[in-house]
N, C-alpha and C. Protein backbone atom coordinates (compact mmCIF):
# COMPACT_ATOMS: atom_id res chain seq x y z
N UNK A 1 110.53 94.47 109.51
CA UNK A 1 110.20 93.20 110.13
C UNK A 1 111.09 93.00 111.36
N UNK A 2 110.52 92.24 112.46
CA UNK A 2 111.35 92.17 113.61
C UNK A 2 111.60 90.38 113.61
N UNK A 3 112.56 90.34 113.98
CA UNK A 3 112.95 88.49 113.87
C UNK A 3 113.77 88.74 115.24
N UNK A 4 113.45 87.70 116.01
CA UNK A 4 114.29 87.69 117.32
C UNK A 4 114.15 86.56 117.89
N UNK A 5 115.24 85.70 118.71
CA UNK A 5 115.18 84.44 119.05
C UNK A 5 115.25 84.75 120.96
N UNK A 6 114.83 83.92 121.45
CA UNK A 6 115.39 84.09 122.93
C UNK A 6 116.82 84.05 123.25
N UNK A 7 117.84 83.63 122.63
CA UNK A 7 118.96 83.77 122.66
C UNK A 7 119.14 85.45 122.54
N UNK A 8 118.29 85.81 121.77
CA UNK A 8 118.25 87.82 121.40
C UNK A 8 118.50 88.33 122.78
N UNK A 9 117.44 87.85 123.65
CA UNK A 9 116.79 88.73 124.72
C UNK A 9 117.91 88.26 126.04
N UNK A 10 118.56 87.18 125.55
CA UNK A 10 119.30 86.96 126.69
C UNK A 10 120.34 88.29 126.94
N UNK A 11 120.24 88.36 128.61
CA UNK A 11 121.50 89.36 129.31
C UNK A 11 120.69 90.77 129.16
N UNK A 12 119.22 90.82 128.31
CA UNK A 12 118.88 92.48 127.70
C UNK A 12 117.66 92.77 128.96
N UNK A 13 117.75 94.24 128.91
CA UNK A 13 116.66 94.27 129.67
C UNK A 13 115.03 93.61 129.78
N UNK A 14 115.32 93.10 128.37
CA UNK A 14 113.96 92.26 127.97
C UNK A 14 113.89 90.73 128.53
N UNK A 15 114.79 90.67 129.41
CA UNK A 15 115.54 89.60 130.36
C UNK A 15 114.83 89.61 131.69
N UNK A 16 113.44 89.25 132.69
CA UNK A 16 113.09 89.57 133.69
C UNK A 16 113.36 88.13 134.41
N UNK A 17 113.62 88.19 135.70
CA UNK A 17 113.21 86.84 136.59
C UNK A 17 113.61 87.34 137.96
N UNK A 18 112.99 86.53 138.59
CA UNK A 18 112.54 86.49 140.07
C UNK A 18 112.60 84.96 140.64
N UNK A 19 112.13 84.67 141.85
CA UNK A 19 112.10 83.97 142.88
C UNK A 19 110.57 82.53 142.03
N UNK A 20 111.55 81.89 141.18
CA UNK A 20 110.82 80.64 140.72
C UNK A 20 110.09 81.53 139.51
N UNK A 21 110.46 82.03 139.00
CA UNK A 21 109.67 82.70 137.53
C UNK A 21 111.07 83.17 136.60
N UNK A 22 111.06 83.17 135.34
CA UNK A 22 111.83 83.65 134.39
C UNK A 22 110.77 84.26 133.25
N UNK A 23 111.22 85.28 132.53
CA UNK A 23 110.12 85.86 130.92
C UNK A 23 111.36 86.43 130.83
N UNK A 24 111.44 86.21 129.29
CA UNK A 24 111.65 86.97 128.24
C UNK A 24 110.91 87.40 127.48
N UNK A 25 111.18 88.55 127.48
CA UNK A 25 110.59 89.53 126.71
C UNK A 25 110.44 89.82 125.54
N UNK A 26 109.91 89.04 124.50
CA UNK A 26 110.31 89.26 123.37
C UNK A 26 110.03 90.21 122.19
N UNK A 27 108.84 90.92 122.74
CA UNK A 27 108.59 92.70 122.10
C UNK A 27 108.38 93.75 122.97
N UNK A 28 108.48 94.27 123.07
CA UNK A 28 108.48 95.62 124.16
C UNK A 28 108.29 97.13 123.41
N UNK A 29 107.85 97.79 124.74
CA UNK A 29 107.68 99.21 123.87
C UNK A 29 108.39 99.91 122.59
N UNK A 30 110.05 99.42 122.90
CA UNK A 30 110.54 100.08 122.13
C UNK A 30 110.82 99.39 120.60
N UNK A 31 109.79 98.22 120.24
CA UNK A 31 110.01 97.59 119.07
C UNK A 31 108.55 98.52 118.05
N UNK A 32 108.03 99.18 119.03
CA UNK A 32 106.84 100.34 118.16
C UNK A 32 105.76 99.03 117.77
N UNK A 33 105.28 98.08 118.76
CA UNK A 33 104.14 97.41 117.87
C UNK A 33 103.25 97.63 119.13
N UNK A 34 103.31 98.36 120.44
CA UNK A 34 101.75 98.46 121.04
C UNK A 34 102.19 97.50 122.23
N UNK A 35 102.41 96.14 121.98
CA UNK A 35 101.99 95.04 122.85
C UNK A 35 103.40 94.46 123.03
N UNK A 36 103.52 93.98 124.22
CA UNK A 36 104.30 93.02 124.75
C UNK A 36 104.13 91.79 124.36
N UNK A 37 105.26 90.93 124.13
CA UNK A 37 104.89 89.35 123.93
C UNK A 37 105.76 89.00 125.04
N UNK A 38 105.22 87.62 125.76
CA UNK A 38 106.64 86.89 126.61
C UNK A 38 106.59 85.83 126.02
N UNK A 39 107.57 85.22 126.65
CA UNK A 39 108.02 83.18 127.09
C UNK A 39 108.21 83.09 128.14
N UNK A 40 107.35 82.96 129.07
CA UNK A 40 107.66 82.72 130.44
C UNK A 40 107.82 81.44 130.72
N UNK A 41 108.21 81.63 131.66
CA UNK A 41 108.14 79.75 132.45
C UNK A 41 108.14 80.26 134.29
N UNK A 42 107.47 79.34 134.73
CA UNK A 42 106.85 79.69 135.95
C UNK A 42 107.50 78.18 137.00
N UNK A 43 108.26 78.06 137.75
CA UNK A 43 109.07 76.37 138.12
C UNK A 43 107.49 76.21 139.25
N UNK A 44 107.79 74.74 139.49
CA UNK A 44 106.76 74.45 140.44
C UNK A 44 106.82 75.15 142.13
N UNK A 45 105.78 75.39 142.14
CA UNK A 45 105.73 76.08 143.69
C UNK A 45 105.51 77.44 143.86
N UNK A 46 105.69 78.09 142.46
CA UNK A 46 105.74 79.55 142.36
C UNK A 46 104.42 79.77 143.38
N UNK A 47 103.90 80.48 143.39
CA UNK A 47 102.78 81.62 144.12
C UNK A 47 103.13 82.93 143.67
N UNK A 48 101.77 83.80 143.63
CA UNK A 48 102.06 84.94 143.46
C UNK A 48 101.01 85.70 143.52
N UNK A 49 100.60 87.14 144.33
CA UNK A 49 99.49 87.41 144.26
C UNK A 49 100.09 88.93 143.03
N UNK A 50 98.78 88.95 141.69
CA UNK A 50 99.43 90.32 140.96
C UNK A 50 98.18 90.79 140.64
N UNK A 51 98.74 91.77 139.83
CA UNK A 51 97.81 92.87 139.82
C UNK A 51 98.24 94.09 138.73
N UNK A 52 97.68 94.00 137.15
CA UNK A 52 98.48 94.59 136.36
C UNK A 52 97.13 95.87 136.06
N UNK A 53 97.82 97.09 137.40
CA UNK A 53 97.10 97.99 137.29
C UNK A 53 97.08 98.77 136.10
N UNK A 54 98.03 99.01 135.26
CA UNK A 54 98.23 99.64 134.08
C UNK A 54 97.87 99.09 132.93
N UNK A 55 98.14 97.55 132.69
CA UNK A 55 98.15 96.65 131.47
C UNK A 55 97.08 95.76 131.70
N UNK A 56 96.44 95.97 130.12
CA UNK A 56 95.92 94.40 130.28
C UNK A 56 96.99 93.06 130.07
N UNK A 57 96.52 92.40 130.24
CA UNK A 57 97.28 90.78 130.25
C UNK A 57 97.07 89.28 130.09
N UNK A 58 97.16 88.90 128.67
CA UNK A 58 96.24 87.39 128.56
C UNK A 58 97.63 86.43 128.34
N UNK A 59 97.26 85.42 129.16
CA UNK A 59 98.50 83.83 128.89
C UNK A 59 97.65 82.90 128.40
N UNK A 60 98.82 82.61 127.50
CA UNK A 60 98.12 81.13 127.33
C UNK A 60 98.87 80.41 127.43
N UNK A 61 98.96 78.81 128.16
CA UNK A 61 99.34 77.73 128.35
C UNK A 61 99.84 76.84 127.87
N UNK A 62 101.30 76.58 127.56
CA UNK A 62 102.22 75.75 126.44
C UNK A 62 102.37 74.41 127.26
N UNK A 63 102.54 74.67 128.36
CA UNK A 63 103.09 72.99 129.32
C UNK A 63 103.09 73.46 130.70
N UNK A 64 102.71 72.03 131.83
CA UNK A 64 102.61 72.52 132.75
C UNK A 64 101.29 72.64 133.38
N UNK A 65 100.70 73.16 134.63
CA UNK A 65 99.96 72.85 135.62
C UNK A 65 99.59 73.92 136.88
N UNK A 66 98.43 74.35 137.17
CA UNK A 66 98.41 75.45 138.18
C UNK A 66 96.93 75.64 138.01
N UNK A 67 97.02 77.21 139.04
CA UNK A 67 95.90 77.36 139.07
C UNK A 67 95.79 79.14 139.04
N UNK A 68 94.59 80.05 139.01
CA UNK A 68 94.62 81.07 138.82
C UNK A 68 93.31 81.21 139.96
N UNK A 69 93.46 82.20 140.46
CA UNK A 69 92.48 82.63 141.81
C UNK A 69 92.07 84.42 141.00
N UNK A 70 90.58 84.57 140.86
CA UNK A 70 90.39 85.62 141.10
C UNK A 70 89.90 85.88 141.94
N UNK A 71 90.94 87.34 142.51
CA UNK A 71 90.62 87.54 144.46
C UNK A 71 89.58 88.25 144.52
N UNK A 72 88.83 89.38 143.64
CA UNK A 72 87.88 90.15 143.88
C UNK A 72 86.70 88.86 143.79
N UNK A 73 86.38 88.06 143.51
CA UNK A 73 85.40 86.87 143.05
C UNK A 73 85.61 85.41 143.83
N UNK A 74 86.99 85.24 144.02
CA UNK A 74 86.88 83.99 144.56
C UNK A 74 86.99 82.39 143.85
N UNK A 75 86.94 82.90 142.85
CA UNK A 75 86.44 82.00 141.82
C UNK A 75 88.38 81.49 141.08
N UNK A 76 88.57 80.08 141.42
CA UNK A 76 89.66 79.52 141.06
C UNK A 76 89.81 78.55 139.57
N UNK A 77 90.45 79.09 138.67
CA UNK A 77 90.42 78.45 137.34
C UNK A 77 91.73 77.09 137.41
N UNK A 78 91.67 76.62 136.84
CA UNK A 78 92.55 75.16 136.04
C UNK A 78 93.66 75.95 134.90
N UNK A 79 94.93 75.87 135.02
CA UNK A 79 95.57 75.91 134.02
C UNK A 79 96.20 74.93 133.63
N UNK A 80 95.74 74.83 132.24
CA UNK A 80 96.68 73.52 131.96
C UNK A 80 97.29 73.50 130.56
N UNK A 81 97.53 73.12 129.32
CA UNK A 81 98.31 73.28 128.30
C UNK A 81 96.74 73.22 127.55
N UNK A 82 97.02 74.57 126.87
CA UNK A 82 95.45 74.94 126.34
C UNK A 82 94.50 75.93 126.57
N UNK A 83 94.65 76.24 127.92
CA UNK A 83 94.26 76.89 128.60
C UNK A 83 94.66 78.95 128.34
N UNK A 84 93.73 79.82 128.14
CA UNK A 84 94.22 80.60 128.11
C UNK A 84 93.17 81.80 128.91
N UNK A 85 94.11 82.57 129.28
CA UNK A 85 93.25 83.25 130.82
C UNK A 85 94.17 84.85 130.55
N UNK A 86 92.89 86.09 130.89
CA UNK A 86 92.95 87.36 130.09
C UNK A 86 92.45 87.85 131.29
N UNK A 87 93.36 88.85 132.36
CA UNK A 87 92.64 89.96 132.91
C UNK A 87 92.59 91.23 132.32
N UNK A 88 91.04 91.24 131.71
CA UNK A 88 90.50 92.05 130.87
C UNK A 88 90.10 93.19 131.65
N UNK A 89 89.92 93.13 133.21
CA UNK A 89 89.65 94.29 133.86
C UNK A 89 90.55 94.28 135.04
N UNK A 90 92.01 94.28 134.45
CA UNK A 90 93.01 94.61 135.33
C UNK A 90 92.80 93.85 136.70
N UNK A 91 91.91 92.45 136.49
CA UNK A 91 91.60 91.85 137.68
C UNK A 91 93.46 91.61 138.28
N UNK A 92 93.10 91.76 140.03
CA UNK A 92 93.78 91.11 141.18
C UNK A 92 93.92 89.55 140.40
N UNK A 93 94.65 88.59 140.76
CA UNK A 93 94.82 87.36 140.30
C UNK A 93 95.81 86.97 141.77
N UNK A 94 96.04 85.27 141.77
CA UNK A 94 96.77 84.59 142.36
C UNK A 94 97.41 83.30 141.51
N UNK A 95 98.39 83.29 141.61
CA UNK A 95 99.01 82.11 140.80
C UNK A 95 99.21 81.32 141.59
N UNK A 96 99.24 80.08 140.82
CA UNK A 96 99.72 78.93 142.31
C UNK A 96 100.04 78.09 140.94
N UNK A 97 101.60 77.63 141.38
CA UNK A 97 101.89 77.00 140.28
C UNK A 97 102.40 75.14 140.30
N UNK A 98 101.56 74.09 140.21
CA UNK A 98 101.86 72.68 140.60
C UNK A 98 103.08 72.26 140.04
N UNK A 99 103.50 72.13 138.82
CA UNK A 99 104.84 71.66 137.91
C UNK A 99 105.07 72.97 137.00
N UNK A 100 106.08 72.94 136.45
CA UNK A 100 106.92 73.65 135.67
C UNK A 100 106.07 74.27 134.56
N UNK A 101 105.87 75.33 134.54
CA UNK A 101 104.36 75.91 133.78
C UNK A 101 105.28 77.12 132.37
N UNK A 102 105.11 76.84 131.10
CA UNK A 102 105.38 77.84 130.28
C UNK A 102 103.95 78.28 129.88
N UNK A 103 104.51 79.74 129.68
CA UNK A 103 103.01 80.76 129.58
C UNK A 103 103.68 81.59 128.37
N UNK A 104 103.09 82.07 127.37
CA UNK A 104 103.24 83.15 126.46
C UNK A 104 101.99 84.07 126.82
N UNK A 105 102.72 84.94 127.14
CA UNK A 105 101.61 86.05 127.78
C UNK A 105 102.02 87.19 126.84
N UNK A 106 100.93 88.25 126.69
CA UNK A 106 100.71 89.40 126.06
C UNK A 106 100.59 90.34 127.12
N UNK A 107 100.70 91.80 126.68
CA UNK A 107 100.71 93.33 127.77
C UNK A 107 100.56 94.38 126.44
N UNK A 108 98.87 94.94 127.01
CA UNK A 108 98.51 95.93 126.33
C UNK A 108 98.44 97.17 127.47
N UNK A 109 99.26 98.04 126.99
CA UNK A 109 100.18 98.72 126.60
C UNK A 109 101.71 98.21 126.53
N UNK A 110 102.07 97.85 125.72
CA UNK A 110 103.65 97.62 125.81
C UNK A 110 104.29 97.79 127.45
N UNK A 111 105.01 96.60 127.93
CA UNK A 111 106.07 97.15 128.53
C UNK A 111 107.16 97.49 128.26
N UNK A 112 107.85 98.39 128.94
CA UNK A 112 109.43 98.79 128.59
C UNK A 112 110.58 97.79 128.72
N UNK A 113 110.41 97.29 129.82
CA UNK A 113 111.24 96.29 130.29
C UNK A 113 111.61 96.71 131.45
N UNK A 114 111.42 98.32 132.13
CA UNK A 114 112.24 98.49 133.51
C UNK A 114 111.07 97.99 134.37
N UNK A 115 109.55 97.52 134.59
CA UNK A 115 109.09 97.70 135.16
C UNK A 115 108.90 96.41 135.88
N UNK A 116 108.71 97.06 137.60
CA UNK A 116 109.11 95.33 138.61
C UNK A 116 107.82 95.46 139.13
N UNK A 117 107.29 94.47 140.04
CA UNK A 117 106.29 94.44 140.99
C UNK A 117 106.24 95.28 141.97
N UNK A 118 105.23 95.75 142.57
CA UNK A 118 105.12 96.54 143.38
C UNK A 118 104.61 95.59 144.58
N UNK A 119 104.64 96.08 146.27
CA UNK A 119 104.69 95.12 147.18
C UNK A 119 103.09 94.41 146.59
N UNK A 120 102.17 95.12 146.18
CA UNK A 120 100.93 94.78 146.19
C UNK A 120 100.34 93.59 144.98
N UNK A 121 101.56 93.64 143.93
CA UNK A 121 101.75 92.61 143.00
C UNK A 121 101.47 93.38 141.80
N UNK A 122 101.18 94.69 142.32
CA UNK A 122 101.11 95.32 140.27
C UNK A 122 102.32 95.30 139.91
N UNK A 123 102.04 96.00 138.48
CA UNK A 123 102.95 96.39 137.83
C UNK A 123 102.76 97.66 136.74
């Protein structure tokens, strides 16, 4: 059994953040279950254009406000607490984030934890 608190992940490589975004990581490749779990939190103003060429990737919406752009389509979704949104075909995406947004997001194939954005927004 794996039991782990975010206090766990603090300082570990399962520790990611950037410019108005923080995740912890709270399963990763090397816990042997397949899939990534996070706790993200996203502060207001974020933006971001990504692109998870390798992984799939579904969030769902704990608190908080934004929006999701798919760029191949055009087509702009509502995030809001409830809300849960899956690029199932490694879609391009845009984040745009209004207030302080927590997301628990999933990654099929596991990430490791070393892996950063690329200029183009994959990963």
């Amino acid at each position: 059994m794996i039991v782990k608190t975010l206090e766990d992940v603090l300082g570990t490589k399962g520790e990611a953040h950037g410019d108005k975004w923080h995740s912890m990581r709270l399963l990763r490749a090397e816990d042997g279950m397949g899939v990534t779990l996070t706790d993200s939190i996203l502060e207001a103003g974020f933006e971001m254009t990504l692109w998870q060429k390798n992984h799939l990737e579904a969030c769902y919406c704990l608190e908080g406000s934004g929006t999701v752009e798919e760029l191949d389509r055009g087509i702009i979704h509502q995030i809001r607490p409830g809300t849960l949104y899956a690029m199932n075909n490694n879609d391009r995406h845009l984040i745009r984030i209004a207030e302080r947004t927590r997301l628990i997001c999933t990654f099929v194939p596991a990430l490791t934890g070393d892996e950063v954005h690329d200029e183009d927004g994959s990963l």
